[in-house]
C-alpha atoms as a PDB file:
ATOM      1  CA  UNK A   1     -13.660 -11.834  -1.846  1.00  0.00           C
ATOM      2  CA  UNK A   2     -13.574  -8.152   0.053  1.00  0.00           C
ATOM      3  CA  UNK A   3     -16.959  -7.925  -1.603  1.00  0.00           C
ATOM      4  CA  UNK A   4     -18.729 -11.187  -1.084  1.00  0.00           C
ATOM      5  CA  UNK A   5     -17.602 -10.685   2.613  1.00  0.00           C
ATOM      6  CA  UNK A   6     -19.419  -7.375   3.342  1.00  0.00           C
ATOM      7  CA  UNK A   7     -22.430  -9.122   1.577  1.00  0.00           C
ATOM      8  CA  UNK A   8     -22.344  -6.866  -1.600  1.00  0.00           C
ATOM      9  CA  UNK A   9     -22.123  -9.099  -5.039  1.00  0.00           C
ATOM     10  CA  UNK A  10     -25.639  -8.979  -5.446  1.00  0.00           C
ATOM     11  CA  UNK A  11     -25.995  -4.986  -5.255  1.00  0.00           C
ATOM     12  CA  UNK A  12     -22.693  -4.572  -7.068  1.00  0.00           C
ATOM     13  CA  UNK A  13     -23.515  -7.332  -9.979  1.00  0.00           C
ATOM     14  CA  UNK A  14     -26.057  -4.676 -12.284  1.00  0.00           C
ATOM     15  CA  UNK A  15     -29.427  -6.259 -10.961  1.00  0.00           C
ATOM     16  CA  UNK A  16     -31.997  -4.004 -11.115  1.00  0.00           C
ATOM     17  CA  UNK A  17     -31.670  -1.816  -8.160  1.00  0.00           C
ATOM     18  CA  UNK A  18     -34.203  -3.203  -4.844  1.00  0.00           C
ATOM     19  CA  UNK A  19     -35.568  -5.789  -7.231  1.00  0.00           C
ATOM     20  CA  UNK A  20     -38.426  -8.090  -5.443  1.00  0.00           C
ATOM     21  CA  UNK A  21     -35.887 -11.191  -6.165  1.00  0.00           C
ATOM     22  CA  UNK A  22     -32.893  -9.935  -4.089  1.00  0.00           C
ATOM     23  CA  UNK A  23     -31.889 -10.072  -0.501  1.00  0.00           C
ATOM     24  CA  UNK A  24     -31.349  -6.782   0.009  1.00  0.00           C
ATOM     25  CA  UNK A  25     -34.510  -4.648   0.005  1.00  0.00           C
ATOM     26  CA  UNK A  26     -35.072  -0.666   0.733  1.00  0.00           C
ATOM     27  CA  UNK A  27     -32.458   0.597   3.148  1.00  0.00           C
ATOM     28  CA  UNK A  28     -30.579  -2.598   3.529  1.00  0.00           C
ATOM     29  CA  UNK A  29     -29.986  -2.725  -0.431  1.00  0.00           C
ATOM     30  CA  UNK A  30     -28.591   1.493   0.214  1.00  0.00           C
ATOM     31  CA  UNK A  31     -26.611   0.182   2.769  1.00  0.00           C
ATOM     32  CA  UNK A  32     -24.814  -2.636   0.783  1.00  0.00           C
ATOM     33  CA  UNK A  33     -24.387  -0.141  -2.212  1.00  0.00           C
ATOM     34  CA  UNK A  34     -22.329   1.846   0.250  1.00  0.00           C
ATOM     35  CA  UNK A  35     -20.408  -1.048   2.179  1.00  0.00           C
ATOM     36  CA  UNK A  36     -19.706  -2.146  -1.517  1.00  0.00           C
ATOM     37  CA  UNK A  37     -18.320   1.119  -2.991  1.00  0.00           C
ATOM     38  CA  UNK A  38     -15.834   1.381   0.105  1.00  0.00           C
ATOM     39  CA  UNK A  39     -14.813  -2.167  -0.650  1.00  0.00           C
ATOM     40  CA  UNK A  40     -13.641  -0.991  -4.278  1.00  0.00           C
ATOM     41  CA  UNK A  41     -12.185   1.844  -2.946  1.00  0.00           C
ATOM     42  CA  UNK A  42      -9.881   0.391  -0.193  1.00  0.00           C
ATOM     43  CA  UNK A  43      -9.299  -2.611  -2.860  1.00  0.00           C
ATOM     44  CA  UNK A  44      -7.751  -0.121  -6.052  1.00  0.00           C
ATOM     45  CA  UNK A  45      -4.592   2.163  -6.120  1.00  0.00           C
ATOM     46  CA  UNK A  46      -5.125   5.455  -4.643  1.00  0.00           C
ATOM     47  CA  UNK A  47      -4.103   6.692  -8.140  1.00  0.00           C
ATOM     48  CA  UNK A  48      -7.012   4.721  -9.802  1.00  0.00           C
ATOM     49  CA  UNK A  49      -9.924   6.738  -6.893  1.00  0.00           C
ATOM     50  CA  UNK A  50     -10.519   9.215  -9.833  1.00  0.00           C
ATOM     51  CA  UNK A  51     -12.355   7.182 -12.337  1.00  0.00           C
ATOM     52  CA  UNK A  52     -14.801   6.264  -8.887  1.00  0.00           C
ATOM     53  CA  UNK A  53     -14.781   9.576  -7.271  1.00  0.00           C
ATOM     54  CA  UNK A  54     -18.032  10.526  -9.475  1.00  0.00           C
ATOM     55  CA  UNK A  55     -19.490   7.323  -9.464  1.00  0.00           C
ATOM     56  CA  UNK A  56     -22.893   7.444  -7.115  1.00  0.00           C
ATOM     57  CA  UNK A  57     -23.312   3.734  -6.222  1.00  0.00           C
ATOM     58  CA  UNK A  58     -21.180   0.176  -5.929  1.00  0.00           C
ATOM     59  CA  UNK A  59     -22.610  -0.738  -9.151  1.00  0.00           C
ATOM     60  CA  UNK A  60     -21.190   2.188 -11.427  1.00  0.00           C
ATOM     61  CA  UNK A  61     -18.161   1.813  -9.363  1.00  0.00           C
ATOM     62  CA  UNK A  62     -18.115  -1.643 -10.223  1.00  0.00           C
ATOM     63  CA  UNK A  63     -18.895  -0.930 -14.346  1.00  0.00           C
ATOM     64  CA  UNK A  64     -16.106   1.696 -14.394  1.00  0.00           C
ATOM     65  CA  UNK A  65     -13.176  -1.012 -13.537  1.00  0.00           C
ATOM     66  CA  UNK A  66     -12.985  -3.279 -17.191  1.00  0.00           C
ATOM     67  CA  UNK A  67     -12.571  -0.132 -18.573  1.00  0.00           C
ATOM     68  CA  UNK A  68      -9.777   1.188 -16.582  1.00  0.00           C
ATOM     69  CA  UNK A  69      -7.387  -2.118 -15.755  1.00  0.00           C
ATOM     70  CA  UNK A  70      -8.043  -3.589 -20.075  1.00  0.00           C
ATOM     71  CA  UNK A  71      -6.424  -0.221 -20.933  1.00  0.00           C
ATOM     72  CA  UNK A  72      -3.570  -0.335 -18.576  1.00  0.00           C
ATOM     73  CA  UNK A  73      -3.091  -4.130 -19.562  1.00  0.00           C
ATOM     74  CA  UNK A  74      -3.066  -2.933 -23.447  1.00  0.00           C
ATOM     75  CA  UNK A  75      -0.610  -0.641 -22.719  1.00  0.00           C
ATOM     76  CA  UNK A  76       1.474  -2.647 -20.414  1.00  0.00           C
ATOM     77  CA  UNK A  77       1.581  -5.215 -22.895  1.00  0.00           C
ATOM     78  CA  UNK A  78       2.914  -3.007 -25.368  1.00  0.00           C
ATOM     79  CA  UNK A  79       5.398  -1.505 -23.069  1.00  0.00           C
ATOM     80  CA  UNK A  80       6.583  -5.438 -22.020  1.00  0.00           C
ATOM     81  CA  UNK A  81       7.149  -6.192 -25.721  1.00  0.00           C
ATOM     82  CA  UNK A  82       8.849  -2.855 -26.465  1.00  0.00           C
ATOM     83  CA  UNK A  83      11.377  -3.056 -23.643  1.00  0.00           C
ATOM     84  CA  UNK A  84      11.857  -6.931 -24.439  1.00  0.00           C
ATOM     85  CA  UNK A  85      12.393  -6.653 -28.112  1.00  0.00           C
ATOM     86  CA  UNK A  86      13.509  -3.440 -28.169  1.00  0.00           C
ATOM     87  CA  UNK A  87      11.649  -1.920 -30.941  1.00  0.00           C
ATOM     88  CA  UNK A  88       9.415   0.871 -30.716  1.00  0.00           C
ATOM     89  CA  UNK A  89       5.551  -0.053 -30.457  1.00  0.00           C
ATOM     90  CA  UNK A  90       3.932   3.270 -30.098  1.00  0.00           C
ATOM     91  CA  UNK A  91       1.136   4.326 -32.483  1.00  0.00           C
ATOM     92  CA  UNK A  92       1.517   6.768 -34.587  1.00  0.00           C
END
């Protein structure tokens, strides 16, 4: 919602970058890139900033979180069922 706010779904969503079909155009599209890569930032943990700190746009920023909150939910899940069952899950 933080992102459809500021305007940024389109720049964020992998369309090719100022493409003649979008809103945002030139320095507005730069702009919205920007607005949208503070959004993710002031929207994750402050623990999570490193795997955007590198990132140079909304859009990588964007790419970068399946990646990062599927892991933690694998290994949540596996630390739910350990503590609940009591058996060791870890992979060896």
């Amino acid at each position: 919602m933080v992102l459809r706010r500021a305007g940024c779904c389109e720049v964020i969503s992998g369309k090719p970058a100022k493409s003649p079909g979008t809103r945002a155009t030139g320095d507005d599209w730069d702009k919205r890139s920007e607005e949208g890569l503070t959004a993710i930032g002031l929207t994750i943990q402050p623990n999570q900033y490193r795997f955007i700190k590198e990132k140079i746009d909304s859009a990588a920023a964007w790419k970068s979180l399946p990646d990062i909150y599927e892991r933690i939910h694998v290994q949540l899940t596996f630390l739910l069922n350990s503590n609940f069952t009591g058996s060791d899950m870890t992979l060896h």
